[in-house]
C-alpha atoms as a PDB file:
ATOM      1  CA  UNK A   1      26.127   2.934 -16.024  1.00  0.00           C
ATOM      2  CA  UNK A   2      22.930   3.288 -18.075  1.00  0.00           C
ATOM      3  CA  UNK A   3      21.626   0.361 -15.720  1.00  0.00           C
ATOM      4  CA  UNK A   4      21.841   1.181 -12.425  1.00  0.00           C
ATOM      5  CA  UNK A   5      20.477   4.846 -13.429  1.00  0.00           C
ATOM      6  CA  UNK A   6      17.290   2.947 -14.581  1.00  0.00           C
ATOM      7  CA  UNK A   7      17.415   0.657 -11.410  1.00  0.00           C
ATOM      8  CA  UNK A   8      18.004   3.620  -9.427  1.00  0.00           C
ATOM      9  CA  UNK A   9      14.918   5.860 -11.114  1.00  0.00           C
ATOM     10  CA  UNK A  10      12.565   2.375 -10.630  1.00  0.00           C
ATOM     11  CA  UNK A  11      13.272   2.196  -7.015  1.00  0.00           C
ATOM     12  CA  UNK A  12      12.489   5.750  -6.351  1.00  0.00           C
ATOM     13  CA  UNK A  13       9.380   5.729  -7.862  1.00  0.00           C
ATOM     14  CA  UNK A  14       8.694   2.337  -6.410  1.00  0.00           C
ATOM     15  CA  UNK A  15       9.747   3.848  -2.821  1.00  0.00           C
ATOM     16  CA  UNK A  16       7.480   7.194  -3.203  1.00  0.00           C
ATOM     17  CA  UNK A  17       4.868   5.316  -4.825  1.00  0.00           C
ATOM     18  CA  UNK A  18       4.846   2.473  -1.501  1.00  0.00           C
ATOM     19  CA  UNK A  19       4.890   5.200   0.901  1.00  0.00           C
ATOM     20  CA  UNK A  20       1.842   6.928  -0.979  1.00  0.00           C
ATOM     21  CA  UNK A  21       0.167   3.498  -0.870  1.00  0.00           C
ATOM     22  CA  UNK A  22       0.779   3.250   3.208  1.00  0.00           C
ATOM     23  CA  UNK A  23      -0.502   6.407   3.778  1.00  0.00           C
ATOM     24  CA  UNK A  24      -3.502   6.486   1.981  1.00  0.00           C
ATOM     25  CA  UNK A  25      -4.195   2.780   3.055  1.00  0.00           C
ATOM     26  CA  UNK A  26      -3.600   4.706   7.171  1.00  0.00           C
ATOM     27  CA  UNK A  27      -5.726   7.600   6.290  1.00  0.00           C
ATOM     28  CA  UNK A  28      -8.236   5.523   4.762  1.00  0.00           C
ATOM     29  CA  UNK A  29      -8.321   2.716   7.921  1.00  0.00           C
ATOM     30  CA  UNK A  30      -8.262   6.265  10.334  1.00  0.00           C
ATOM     31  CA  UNK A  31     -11.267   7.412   8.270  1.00  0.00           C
ATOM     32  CA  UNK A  32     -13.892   4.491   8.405  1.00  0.00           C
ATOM     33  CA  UNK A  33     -12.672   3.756  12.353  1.00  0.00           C
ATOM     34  CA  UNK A  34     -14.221   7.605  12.958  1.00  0.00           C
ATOM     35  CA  UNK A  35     -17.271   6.609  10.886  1.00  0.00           C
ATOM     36  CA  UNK A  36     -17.511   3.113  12.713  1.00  0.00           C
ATOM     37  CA  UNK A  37     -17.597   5.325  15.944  1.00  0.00           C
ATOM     38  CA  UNK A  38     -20.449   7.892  14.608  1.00  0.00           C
ATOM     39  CA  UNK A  39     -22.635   5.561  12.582  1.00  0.00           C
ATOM     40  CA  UNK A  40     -23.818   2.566  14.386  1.00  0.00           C
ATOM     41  CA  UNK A  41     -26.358   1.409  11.459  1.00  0.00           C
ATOM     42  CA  UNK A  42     -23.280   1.091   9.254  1.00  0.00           C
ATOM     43  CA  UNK A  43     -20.811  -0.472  11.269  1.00  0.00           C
ATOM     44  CA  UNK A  44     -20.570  -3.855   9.342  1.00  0.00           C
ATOM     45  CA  UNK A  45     -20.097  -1.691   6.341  1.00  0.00           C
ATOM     46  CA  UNK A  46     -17.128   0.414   7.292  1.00  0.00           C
ATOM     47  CA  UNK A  47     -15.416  -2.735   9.271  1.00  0.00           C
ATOM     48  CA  UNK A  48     -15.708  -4.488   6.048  1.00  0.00           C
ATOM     49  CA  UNK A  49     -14.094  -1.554   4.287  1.00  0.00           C
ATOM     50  CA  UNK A  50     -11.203  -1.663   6.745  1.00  0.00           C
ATOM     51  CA  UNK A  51     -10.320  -5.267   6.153  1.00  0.00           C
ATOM     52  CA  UNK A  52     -10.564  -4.282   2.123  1.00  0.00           C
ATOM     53  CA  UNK A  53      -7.991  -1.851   2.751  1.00  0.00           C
ATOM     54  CA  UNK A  54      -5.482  -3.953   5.311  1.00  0.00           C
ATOM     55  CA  UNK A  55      -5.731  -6.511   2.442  1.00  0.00           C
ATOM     56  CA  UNK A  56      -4.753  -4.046  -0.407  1.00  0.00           C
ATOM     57  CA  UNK A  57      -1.952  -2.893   2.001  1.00  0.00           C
ATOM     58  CA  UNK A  58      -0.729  -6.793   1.825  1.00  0.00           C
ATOM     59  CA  UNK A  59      -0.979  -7.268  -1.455  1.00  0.00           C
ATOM     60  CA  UNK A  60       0.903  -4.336  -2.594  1.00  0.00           C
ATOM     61  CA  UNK A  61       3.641  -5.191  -0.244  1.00  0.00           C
ATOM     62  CA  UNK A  62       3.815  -8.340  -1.480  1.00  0.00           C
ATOM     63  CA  UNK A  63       3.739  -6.860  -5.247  1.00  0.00           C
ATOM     64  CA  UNK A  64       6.641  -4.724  -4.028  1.00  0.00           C
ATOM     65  CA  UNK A  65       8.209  -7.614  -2.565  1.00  0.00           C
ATOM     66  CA  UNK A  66       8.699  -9.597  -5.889  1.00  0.00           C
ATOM     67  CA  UNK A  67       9.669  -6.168  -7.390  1.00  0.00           C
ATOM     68  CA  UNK A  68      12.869  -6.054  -5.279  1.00  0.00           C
ATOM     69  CA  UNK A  69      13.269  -9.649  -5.815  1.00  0.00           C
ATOM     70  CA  UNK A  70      12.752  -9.798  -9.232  1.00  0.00           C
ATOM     71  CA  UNK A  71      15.148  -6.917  -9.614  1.00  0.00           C
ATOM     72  CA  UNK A  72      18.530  -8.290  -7.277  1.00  0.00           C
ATOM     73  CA  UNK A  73      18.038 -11.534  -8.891  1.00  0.00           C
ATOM     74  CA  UNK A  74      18.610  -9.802 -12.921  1.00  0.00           C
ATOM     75  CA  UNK A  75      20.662  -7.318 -11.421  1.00  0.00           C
END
């Protein structure tokens, strides 16, 4: 019983915690393609920050990814 409370706790966090992740990762793309429309002398600085943040949203998918695995396959 004392298991699947602390499997239970560990996937809400892990749920709130990815959809946190999304939507900053959303606001944050949203934000620099408004600045990429105002500024034109920074444009290759924003576009690189929106490929930094599509690849953070990948690799903490992926990190969530071997969560889940890691968990059904002790569980």
């Amino acid at each position: 019983m004392i298991a699947t409370y602390d499997t239970y706790t560990v996937d809400h966090i892990a749920f709130w915690l990815q959809s946190l992740i999304r939507a900053g990762v959303i606001f944050r793309v949203v934000f620099c393609l408004v600045m990429l429309m105002i500024s034109d002398e920074e444009a290759a600085q924003y576009r690189k920050r929106i490929k930094n943040a599509v690849i953070f949203l990948v690799i903490s998918e992926l990190v969530f990814a071997i969560k889940n695995i890691i968990l059904t396959y002790y569980s």
